[in-house]
PDB file of N, CA and C in Angstrom:
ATOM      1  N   UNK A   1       0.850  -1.181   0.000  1.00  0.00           N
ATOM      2  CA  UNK A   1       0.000   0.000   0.000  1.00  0.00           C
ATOM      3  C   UNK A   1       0.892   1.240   0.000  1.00  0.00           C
ATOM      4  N   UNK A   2       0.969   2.138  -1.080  1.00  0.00           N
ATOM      5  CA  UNK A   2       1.432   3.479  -0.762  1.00  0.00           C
ATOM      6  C   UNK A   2       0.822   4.397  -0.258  1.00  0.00           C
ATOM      7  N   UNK A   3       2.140   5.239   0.459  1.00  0.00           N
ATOM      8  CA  UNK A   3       1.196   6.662   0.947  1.00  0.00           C
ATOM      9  C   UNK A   3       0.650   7.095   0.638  1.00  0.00           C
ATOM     10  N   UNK A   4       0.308   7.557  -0.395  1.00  0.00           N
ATOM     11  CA  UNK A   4      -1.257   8.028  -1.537  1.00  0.00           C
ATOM     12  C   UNK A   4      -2.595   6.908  -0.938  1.00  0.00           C
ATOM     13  N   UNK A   5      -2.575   5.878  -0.608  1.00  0.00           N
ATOM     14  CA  UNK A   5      -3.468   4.999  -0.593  1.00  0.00           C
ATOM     15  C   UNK A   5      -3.445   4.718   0.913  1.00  0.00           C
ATOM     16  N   UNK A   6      -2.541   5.298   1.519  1.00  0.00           N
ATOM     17  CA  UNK A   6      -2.903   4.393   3.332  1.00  0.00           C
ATOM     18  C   UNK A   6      -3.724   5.325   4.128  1.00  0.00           C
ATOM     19  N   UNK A   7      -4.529   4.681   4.837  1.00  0.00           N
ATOM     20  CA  UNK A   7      -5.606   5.124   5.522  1.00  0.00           C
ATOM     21  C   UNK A   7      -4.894   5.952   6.969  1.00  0.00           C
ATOM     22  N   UNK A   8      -5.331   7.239   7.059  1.00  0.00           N
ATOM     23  CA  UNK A   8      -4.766   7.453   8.482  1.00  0.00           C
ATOM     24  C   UNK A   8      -5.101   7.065   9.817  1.00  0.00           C
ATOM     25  N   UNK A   9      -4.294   6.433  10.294  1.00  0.00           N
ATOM     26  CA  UNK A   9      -4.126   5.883  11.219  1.00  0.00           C
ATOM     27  C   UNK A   9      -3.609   6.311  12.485  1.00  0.00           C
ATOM     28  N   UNK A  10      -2.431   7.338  12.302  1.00  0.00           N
ATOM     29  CA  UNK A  10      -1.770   7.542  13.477  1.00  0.00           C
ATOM     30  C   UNK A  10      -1.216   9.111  12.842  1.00  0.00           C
ATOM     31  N   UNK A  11      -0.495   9.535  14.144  1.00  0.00           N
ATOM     32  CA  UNK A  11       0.205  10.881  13.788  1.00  0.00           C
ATOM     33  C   UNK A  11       1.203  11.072  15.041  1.00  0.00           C
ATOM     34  N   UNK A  12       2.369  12.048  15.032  1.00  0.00           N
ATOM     35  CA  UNK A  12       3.734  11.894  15.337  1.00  0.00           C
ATOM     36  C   UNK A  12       3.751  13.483  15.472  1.00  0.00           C
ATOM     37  N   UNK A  13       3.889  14.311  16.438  1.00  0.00           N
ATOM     38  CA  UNK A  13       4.673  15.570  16.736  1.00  0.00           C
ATOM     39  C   UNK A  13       6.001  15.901  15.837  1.00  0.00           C
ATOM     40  N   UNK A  14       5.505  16.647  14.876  1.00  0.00           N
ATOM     41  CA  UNK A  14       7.106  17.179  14.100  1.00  0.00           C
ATOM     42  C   UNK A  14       7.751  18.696  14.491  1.00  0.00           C
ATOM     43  N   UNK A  15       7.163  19.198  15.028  1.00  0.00           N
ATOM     44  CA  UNK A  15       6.938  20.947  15.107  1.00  0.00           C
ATOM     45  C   UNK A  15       6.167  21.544  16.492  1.00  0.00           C
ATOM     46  N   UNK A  16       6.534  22.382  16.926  1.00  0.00           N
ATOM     47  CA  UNK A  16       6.220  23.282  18.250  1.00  0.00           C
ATOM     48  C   UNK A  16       5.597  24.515  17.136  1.00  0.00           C
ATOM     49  N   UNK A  17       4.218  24.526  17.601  1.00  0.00           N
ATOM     50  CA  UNK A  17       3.749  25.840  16.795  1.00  0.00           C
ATOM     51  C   UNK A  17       3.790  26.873  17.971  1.00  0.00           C
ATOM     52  N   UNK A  18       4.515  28.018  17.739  1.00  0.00           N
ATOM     53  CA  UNK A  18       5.217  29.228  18.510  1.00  0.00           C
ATOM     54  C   UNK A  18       3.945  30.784  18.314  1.00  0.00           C
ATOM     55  N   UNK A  19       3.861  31.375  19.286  1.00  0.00           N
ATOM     56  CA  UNK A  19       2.974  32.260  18.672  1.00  0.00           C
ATOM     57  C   UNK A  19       4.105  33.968  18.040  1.00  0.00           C
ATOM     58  N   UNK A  20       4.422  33.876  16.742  1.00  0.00           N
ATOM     59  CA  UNK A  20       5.392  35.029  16.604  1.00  0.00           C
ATOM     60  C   UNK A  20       5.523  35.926  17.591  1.00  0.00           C
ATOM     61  N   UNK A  21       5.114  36.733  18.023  1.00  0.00           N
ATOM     62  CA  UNK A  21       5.256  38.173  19.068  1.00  0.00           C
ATOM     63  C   UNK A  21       5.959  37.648  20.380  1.00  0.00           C
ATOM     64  N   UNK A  22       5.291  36.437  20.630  1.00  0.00           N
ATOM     65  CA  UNK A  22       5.827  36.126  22.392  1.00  0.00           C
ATOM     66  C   UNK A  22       6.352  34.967  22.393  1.00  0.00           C
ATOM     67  N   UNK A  23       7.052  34.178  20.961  1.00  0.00           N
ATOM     68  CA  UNK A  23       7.393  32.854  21.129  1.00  0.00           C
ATOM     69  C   UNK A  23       6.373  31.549  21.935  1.00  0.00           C
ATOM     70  N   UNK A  24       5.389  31.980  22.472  1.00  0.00           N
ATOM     71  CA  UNK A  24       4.796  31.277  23.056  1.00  0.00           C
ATOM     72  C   UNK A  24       4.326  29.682  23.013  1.00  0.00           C
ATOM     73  N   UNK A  25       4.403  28.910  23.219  1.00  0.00           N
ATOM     74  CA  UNK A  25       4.053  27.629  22.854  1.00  0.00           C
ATOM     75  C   UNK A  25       2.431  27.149  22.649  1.00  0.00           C
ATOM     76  N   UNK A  26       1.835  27.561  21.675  1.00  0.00           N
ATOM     77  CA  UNK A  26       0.095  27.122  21.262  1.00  0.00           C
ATOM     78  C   UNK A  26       0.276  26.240  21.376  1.00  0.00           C
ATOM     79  N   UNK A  27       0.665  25.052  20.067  1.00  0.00           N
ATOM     80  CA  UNK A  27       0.491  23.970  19.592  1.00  0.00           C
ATOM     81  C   UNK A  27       1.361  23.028  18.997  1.00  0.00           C
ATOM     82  N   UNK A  28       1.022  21.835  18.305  1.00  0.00           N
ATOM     83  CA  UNK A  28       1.953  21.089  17.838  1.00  0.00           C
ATOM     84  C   UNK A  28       1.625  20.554  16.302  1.00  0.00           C
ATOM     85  N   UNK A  29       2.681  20.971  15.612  1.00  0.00           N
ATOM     86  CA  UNK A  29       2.404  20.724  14.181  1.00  0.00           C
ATOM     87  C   UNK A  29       2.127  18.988  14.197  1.00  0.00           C
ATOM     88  N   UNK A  30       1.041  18.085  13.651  1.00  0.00           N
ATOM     89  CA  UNK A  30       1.291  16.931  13.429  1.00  0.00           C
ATOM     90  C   UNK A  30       1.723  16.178  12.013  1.00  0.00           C
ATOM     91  N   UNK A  31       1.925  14.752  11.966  1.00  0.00           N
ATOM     92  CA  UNK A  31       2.438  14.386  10.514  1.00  0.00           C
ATOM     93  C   UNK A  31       1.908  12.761  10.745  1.00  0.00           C
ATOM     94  N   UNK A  32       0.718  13.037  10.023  1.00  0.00           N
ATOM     95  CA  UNK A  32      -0.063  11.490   9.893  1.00  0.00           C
ATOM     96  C   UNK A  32       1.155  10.226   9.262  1.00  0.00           C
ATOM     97  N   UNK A  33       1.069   9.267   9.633  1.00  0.00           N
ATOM     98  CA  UNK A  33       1.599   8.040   8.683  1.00  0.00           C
ATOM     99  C   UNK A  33       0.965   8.370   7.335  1.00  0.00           C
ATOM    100  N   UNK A  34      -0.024   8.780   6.649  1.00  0.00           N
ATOM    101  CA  UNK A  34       0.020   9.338   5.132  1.00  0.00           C
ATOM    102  C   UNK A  34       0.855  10.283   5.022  1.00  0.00           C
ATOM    103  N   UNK A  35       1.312  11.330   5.773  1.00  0.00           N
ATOM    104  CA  UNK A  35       2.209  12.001   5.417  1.00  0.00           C
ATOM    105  C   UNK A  35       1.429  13.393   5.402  1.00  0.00           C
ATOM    106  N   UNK A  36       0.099  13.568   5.546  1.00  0.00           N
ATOM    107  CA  UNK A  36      -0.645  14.416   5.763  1.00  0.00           C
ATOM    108  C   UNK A  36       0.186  15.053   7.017  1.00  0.00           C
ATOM    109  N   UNK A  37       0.110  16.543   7.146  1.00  0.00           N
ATOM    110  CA  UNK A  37       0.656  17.752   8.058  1.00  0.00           C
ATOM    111  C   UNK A  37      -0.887  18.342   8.451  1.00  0.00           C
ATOM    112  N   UNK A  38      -1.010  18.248   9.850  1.00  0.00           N
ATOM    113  CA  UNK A  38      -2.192  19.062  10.376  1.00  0.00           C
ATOM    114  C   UNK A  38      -1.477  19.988  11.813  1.00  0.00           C
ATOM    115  N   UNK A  39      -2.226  21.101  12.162  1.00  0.00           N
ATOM    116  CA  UNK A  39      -2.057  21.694  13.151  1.00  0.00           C
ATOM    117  C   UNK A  39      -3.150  21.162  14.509  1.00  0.00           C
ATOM    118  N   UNK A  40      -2.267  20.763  15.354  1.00  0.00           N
ATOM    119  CA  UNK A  40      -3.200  21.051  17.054  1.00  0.00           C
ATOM    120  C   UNK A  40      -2.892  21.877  17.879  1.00  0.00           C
ATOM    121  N   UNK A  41      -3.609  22.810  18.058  1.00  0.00           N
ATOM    122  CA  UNK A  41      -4.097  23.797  19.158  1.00  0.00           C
ATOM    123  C   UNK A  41      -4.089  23.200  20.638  1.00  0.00           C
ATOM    124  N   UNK A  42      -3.686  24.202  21.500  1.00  0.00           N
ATOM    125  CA  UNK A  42      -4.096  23.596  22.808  1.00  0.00           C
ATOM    126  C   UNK A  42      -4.930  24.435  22.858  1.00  0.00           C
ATOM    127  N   UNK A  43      -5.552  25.600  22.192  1.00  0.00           N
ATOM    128  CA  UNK A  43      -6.713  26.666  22.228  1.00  0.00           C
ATOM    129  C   UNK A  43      -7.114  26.988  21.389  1.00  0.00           C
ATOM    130  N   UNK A  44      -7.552  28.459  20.993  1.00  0.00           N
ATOM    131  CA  UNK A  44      -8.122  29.384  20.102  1.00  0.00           C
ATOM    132  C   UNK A  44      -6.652  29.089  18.499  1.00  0.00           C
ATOM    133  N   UNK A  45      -7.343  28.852  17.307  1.00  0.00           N
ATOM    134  CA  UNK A  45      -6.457  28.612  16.694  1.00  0.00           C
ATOM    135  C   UNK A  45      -5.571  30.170  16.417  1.00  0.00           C
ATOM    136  N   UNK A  46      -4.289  30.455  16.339  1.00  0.00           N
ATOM    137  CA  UNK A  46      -4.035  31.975  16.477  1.00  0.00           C
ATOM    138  C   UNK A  46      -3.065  31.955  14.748  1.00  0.00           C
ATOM    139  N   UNK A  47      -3.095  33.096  14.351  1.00  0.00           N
ATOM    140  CA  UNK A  47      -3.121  33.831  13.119  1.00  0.00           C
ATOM    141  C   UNK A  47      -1.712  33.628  12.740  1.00  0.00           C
ATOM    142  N   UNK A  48      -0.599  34.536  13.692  1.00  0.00           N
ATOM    143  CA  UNK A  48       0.687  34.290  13.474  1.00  0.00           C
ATOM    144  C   UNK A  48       1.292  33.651  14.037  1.00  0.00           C
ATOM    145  N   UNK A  49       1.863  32.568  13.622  1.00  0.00           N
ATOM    146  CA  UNK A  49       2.846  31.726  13.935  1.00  0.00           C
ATOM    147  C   UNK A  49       3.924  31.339  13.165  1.00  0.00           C
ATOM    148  N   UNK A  50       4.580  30.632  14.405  1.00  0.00           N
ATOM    149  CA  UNK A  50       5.818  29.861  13.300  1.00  0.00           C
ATOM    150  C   UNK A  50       6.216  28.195  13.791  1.00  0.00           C
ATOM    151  N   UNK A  51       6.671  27.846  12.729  1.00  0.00           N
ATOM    152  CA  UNK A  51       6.563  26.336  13.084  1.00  0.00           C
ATOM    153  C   UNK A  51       8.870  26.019  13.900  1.00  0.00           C
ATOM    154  N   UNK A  52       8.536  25.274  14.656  1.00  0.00           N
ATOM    155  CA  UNK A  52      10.209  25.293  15.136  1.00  0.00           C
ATOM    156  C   UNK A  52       9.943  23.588  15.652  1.00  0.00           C
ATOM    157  N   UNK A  53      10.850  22.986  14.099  1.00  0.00           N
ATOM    158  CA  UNK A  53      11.065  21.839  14.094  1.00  0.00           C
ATOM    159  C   UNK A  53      11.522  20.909  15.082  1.00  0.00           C
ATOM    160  N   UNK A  54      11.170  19.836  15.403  1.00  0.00           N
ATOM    161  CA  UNK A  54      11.288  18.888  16.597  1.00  0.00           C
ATOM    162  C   UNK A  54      12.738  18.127  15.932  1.00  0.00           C
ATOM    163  N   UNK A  55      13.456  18.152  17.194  1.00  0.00           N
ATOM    164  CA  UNK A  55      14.615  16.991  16.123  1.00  0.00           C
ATOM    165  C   UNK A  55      13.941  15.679  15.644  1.00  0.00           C
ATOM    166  N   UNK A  56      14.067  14.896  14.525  1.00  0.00           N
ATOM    167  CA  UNK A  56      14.023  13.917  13.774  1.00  0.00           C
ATOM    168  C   UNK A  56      13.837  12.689  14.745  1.00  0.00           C
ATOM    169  N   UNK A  57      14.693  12.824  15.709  1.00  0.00           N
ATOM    170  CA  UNK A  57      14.768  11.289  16.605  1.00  0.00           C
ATOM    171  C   UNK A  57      14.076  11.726  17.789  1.00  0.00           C
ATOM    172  N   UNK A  58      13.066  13.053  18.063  1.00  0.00           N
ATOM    173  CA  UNK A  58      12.417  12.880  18.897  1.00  0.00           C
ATOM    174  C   UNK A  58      10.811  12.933  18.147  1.00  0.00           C
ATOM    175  N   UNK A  59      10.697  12.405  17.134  1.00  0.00           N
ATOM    176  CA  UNK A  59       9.268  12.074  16.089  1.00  0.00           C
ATOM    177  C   UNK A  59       8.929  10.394  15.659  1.00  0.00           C
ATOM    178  N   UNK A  60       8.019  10.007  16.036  1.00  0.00           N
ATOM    179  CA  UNK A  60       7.810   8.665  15.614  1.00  0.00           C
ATOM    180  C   UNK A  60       7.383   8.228  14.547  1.00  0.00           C
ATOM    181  N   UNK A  61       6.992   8.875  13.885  1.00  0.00           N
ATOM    182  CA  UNK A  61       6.757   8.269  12.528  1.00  0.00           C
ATOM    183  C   UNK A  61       7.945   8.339  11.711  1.00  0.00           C
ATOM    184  N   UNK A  62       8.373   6.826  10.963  1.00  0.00           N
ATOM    185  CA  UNK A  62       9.608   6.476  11.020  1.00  0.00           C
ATOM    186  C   UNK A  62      10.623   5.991  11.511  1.00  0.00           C
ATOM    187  N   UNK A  63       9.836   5.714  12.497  1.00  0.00           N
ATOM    188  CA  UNK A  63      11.188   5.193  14.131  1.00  0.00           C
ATOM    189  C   UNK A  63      10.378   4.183  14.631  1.00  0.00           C
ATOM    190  N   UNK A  64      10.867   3.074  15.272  1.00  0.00           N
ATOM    191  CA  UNK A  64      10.496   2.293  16.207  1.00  0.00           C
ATOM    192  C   UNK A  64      10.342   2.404  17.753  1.00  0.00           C
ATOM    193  N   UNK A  65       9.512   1.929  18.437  1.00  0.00           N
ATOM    194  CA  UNK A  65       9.729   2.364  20.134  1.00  0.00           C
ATOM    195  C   UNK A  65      11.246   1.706  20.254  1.00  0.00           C
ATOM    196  N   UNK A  66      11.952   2.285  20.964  1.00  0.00           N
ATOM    197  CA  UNK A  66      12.943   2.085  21.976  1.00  0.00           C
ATOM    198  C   UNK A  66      14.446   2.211  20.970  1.00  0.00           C
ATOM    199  N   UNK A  67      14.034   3.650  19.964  1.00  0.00           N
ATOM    200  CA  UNK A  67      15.535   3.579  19.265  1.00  0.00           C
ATOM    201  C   UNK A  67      16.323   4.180  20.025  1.00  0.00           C
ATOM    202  N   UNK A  68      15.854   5.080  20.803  1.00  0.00           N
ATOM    203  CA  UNK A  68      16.813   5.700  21.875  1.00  0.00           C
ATOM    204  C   UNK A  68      16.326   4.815  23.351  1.00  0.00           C
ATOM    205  N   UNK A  69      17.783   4.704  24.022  1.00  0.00           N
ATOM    206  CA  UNK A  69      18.236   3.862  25.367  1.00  0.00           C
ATOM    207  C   UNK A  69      17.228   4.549  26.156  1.00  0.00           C
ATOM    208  N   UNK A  70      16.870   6.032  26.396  1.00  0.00           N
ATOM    209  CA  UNK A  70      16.422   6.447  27.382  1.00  0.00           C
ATOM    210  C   UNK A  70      14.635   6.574  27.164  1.00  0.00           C
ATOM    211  N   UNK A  71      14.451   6.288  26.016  1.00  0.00           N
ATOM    212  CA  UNK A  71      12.712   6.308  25.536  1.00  0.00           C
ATOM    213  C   UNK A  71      12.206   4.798  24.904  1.00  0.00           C
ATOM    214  N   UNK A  72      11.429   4.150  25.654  1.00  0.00           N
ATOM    215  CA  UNK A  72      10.749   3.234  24.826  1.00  0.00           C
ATOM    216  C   UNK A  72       9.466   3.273  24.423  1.00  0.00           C
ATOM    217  N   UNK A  73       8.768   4.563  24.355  1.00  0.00           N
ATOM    218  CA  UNK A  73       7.635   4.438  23.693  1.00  0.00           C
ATOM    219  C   UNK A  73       7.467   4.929  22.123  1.00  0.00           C
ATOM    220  N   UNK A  74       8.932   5.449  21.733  1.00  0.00           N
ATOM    221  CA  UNK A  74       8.640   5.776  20.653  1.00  0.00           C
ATOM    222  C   UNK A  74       8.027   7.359  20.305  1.00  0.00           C
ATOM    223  N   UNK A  75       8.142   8.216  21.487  1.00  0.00           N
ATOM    224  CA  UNK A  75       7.408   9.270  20.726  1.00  0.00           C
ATOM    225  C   UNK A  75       8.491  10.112  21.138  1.00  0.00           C
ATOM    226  N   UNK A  76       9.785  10.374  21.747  1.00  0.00           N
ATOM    227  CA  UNK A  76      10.274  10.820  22.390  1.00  0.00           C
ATOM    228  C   UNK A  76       9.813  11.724  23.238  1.00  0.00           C
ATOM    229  N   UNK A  77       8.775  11.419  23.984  1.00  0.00           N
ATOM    230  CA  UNK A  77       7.928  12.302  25.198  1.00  0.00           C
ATOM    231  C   UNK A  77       7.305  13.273  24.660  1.00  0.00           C
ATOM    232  N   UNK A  78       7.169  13.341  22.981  1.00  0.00           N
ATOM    233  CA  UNK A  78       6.311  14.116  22.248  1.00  0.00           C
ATOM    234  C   UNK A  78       4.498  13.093  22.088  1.00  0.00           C
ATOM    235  N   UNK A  79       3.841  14.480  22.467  1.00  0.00           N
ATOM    236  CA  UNK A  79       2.314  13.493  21.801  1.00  0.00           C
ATOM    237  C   UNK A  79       2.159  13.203  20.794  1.00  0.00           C
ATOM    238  N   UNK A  80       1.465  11.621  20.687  1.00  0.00           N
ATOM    239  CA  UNK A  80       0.997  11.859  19.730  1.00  0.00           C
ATOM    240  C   UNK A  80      -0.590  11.732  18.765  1.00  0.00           C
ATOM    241  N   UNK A  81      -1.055  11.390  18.175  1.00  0.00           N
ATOM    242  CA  UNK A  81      -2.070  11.889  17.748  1.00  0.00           C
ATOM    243  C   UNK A  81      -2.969  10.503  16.880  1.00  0.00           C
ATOM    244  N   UNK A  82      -4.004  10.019  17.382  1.00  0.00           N
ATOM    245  CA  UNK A  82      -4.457   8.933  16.730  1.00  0.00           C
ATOM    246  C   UNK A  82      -5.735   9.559  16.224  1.00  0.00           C
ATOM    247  N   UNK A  83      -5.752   8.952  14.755  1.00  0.00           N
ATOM    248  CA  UNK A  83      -6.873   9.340  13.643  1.00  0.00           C
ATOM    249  C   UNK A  83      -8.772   8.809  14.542  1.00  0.00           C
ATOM    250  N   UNK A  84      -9.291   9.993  14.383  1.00  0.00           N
ATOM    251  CA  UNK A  84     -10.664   9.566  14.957  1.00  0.00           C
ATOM    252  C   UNK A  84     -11.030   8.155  14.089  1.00  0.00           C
ATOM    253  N   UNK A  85     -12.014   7.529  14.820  1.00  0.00           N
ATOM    254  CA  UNK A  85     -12.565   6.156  14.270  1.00  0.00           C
ATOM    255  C   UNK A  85     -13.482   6.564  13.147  1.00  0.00           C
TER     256      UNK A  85
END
């Protein structure tokens, strides 16, 4: 099955959405196993932002639980995001 064709299933923290003016921490950019990019809010969705990338080995999609010694769940203590039923 290719990514064009896989059903979403799951999603992986790639991004800290920042609010420009106060750096503030809103939300978290997500990245479905299709490869689909959505935004989550912890509130009011806000206008300006900026996205400030998560390192690579702290994102699970693409990684297995326990590639790093000190994390075995796989998300590196980032949330993450399962597709409604």
């Amino acid at each position: 099955m290719t990514m064009a064709n896989e059903k979403k299933s799951h999603g992986a923290a790639v991004a800290r959405i920042l609010k420009r003016s106060t750096r503030e921490h809103v939300g978290y950019l997500y990245q479905w196993n299709t490869g689909e990019k959505q935004d989550g809010w912890f509130s009011d969705t806000i206008e300006d932002v900026i996205y400030e990338p998560l390192d690579p080995k702290d994102c699970k999609i693409g990684r297995n639980p326990g590639d790093r010694p000190d994390d075995d769940t796989g998300t590196g203590g980032k949330p993450e995001l399962d597709a409604p039923d």
